[in-house]
N, C-alpha and C. Protein backbone atom coordinates (compact mmCIF):
# COMPACT_ATOMS: atom_id res chain seq x y z
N UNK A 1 8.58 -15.87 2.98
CA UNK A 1 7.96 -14.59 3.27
C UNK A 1 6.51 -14.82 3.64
N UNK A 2 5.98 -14.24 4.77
CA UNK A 2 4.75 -14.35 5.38
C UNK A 2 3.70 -13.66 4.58
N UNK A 3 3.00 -14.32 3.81
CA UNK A 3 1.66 -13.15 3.05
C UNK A 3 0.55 -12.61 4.23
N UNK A 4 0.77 -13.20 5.42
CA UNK A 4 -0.15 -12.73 6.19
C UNK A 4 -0.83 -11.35 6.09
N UNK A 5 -2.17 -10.99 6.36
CA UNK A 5 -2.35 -9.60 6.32
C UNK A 5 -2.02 -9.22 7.29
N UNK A 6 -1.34 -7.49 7.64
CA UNK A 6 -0.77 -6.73 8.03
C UNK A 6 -1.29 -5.20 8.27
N UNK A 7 -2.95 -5.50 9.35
CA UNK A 7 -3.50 -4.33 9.16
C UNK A 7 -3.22 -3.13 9.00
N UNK A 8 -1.84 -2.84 10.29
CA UNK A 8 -0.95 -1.53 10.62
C UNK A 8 -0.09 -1.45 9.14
N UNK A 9 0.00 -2.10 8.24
CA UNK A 9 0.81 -1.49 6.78
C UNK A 9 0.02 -1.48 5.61
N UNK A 10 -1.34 -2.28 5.84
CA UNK A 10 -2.68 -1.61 4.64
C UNK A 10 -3.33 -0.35 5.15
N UNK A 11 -2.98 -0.12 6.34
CA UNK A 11 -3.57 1.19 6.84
C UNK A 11 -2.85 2.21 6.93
N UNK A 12 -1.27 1.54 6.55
CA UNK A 12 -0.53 3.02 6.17
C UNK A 12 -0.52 3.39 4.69
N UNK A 13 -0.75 2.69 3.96
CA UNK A 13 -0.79 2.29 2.53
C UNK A 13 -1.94 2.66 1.44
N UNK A 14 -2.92 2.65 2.76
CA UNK A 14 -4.41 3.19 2.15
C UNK A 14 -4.71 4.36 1.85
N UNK A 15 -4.13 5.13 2.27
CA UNK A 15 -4.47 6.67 2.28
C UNK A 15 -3.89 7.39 0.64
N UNK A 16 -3.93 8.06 0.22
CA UNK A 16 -3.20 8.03 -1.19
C UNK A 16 -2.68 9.10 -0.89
N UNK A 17 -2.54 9.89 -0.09
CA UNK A 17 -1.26 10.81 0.32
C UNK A 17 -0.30 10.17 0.58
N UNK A 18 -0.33 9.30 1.41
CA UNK A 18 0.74 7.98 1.64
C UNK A 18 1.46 7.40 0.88
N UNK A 19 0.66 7.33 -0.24
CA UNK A 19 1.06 6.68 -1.65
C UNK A 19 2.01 7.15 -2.30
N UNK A 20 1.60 8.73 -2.60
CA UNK A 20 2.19 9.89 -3.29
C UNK A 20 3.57 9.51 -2.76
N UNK A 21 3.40 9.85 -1.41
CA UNK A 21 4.78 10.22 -0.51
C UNK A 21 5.56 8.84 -0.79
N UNK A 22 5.21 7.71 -0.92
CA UNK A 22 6.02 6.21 -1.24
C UNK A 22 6.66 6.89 -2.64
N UNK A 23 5.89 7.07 -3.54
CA UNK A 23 5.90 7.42 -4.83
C UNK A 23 6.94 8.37 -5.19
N UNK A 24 6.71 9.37 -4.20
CA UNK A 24 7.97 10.39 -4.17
C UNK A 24 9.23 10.00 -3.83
N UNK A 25 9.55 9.08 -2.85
CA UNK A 25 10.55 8.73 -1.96
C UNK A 25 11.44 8.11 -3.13
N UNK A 26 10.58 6.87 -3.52
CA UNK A 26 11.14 5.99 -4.28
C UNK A 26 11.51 6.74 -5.81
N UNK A 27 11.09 7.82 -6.40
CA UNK A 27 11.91 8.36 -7.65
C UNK A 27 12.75 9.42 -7.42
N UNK A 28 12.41 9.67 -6.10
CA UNK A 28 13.90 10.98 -5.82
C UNK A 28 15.58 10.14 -4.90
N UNK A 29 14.94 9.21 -4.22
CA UNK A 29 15.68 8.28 -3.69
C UNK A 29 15.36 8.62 -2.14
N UNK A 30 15.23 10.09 -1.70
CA UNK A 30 15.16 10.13 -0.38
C UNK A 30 14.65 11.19 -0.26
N UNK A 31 14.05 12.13 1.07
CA UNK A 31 13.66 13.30 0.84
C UNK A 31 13.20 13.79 2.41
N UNK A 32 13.00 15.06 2.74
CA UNK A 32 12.43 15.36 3.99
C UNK A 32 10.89 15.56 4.10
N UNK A 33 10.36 15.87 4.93
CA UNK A 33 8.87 16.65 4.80
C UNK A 33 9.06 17.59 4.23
N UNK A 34 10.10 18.82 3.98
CA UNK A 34 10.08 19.81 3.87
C UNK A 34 10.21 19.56 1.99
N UNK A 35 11.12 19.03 1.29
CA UNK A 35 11.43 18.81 0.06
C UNK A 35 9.75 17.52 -0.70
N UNK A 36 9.29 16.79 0.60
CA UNK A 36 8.09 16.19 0.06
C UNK A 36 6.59 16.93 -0.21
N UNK A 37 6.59 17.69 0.57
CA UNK A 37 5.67 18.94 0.87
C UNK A 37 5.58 20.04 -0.26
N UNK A 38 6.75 20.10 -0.92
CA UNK A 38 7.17 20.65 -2.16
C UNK A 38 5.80 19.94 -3.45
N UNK A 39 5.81 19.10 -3.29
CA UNK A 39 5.18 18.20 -4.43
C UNK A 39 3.56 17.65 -3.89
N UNK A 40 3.19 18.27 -2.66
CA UNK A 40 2.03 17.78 -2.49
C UNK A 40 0.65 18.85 -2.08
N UNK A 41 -0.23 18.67 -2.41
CA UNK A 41 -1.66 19.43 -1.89
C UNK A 41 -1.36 19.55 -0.57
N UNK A 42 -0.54 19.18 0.22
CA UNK A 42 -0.73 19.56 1.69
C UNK A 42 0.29 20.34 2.87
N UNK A 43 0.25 20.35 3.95
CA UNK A 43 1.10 21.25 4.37
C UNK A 43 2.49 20.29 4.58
N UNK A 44 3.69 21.09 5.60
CA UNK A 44 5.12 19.84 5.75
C UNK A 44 4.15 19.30 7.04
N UNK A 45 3.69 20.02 8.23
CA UNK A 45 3.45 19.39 9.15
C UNK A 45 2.75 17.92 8.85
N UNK A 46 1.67 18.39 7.73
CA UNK A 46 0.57 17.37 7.00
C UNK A 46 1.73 16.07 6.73
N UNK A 47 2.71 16.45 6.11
CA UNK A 47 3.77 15.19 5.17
C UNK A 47 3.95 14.84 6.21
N UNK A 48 4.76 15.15 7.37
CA UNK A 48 5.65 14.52 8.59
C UNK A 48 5.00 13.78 8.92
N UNK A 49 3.61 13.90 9.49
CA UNK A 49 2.58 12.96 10.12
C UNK A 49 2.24 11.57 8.92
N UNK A 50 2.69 12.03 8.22
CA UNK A 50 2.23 10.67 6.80
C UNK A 50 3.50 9.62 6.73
N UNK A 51 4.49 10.68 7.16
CA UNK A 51 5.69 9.77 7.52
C UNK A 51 6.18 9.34 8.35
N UNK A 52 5.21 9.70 9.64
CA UNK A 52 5.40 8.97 10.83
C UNK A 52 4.64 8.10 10.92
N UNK A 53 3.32 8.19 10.03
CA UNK A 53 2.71 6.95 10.16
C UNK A 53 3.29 5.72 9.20
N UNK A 54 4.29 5.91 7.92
CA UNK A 54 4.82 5.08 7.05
C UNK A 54 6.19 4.61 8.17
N UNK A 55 6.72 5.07 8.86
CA UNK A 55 7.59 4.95 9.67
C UNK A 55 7.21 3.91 10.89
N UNK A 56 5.94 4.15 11.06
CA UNK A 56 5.60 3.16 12.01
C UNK A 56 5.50 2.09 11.70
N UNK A 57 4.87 1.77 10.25
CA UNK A 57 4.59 0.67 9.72
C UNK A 57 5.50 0.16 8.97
N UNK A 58 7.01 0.10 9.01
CA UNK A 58 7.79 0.20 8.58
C UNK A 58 8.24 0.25 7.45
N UNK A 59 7.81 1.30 6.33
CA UNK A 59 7.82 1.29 5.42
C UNK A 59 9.21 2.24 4.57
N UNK A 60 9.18 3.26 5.51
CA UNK A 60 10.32 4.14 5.43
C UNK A 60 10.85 4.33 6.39
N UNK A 61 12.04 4.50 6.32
CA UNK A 61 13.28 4.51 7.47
C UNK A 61 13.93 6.22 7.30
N UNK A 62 14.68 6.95 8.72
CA UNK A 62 15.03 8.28 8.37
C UNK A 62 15.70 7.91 9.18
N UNK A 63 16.75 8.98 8.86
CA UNK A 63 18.16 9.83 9.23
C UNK A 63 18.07 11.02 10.01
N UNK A 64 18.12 10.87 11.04
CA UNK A 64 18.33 12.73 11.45
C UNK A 64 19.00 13.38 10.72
N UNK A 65 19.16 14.59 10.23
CA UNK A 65 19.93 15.72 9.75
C UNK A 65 19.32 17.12 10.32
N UNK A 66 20.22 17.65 10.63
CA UNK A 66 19.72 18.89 11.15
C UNK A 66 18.85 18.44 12.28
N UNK A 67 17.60 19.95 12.09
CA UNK A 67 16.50 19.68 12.51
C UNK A 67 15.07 19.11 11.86
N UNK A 68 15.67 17.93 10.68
CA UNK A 68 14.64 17.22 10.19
C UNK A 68 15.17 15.77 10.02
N UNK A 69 14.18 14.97 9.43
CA UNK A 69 14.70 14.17 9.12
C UNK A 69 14.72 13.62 7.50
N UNK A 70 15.78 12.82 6.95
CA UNK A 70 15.67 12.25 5.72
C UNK A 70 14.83 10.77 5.44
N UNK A 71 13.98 10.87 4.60
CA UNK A 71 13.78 9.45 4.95
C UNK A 71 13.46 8.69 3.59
N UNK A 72 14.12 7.76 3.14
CA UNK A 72 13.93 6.53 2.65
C UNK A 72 13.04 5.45 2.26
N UNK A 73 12.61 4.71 1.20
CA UNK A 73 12.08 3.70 1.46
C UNK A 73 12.25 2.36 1.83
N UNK A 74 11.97 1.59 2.81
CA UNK A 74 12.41 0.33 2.98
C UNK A 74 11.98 -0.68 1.99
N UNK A 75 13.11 -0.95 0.91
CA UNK A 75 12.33 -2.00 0.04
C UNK A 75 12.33 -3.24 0.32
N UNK A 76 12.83 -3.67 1.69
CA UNK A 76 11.95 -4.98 1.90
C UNK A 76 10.44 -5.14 2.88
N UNK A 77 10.38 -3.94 2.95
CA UNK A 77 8.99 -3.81 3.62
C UNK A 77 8.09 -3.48 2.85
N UNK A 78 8.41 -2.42 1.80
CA UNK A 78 7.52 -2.47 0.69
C UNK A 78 7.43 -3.91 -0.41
N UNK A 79 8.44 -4.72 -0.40
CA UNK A 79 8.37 -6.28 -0.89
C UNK A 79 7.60 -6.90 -0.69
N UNK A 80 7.26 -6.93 0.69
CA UNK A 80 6.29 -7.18 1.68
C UNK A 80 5.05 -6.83 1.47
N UNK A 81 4.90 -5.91 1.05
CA UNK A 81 3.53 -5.07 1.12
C UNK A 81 2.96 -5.73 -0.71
N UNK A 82 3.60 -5.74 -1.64
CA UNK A 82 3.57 -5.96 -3.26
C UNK A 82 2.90 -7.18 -2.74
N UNK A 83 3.92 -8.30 -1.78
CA UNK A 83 3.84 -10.02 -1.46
C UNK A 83 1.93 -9.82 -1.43
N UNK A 84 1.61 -9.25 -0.18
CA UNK A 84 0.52 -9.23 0.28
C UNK A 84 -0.73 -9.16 -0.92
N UNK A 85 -0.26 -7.54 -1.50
CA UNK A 85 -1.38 -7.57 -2.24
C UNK A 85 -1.49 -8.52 -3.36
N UNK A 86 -0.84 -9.16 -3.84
CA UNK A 86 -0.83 -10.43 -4.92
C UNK A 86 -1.04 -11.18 -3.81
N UNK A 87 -1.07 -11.70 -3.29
CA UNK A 87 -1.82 -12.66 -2.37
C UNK A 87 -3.20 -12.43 -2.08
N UNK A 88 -3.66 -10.96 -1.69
CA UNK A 88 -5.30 -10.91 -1.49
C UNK A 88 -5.72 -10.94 -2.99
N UNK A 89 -4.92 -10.31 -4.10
CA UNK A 89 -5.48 -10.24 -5.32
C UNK A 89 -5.54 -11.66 -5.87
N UNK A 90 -4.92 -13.03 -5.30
CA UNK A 90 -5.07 -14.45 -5.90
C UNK A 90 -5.91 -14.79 -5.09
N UNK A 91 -6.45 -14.34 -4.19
CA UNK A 91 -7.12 -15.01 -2.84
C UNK A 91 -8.58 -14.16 -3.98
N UNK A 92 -8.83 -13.51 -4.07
CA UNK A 92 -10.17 -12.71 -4.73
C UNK A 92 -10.48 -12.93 -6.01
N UNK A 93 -9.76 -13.82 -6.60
CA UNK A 93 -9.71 -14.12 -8.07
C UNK A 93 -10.22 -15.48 -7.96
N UNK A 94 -9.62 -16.25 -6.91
CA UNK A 94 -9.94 -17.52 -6.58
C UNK A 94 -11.80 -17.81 -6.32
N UNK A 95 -11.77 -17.09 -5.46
CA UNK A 95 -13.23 -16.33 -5.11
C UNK A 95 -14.44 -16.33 -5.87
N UNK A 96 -13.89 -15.28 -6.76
CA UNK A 96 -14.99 -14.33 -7.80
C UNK A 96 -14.83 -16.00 -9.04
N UNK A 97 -13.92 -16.51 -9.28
CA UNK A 97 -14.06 -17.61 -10.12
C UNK A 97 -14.79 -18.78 -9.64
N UNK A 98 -14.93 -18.77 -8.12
CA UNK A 98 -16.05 -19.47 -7.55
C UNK A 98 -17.60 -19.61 -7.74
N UNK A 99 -17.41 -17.94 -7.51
CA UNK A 99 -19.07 -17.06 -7.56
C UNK A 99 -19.28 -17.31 -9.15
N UNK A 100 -18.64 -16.99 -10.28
CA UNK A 100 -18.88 -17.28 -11.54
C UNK A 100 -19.54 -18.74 -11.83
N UNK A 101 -18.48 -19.52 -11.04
CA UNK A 101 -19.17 -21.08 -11.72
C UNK A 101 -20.18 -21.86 -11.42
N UNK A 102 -20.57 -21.21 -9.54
CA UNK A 102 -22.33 -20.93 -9.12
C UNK A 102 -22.92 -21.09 -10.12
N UNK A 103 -22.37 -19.41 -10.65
CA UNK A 103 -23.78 -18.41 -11.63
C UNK A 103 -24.28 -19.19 -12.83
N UNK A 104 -23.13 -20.24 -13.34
CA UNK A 104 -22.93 -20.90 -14.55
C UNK A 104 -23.63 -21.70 -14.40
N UNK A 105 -23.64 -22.37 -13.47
CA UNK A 105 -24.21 -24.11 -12.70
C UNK A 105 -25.87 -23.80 -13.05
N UNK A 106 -26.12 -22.70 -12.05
CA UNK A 106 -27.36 -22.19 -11.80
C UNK A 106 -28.21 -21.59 -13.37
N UNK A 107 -27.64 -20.84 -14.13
CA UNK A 107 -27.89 -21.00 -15.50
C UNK A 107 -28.08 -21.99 -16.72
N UNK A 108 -27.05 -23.12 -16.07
CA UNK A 108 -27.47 -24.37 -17.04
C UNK A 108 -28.77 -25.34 -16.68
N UNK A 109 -28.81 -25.43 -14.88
CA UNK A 109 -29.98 -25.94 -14.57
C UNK A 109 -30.95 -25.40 -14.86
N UNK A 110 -31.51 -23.82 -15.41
CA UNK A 110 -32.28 -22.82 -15.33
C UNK A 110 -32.96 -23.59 -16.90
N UNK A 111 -31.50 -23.46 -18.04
CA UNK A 111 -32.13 -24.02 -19.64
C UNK A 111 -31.96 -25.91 -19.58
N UNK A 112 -32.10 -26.14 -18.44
CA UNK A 112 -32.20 -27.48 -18.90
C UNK A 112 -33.69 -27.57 -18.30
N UNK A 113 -34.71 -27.23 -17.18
CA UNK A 113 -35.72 -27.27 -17.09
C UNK A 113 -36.69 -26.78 -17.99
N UNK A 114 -36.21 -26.03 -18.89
CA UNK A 114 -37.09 -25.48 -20.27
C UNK A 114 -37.63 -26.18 -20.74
């Protein structure tokens, strides 16, 4: 599995309406704008557009029915997305434990010139 970053799916991911709507998908199992819209501060038109942008980024997948659609979460795209962020989160840990042992270095030379 590629940890590569994946601007077009941290940028669908970022928004926390986006989130909600992942959030929703995944404990009801599936749902429309119209039944997601139910559960959110915003309008259905507002949801649809959140799910066309999760749709783009392939995060959720839909069904026509009627005149809406059902839509799903893709859990290997969201797999994908978990992969990533434990990857930037080991990549920033790696990092900040860098910047620490600087700070350390630079503190011991500081009491050894005393």
């Amino acid at each position: 599995m590629s940890t590569a970053i994946d601007d077009d799916l941290w940028s669908a991911i970022g928004d926390p309406t986006r989130r909600r709507v992942i959030d929703l998908l995944l404990a009801e199992g599936q749902g429309t704008a119209t039944t997601l819209s139910a559960y959110l501060p915003v309008t259905r038109q507002a949801v649809a557009k959140h799910l066309v942008v999760l749709d783009r980024a392939g995060l959720v997948r839909s069904v026509s029915e009627g005149r809406e659609k059902r839509y799903h979460v893709d859990e290997a795209q969201l797999a994908r997305a978990v992969a990533q962020l434990n990857s930037v989160g080991a990549m920033w840990d790696a990092r900040l434990q860098r910047v620490k042992s600087i700070a350390e270095a630079i503190q011991r030379a500081k009491n050894t010139e005393k």
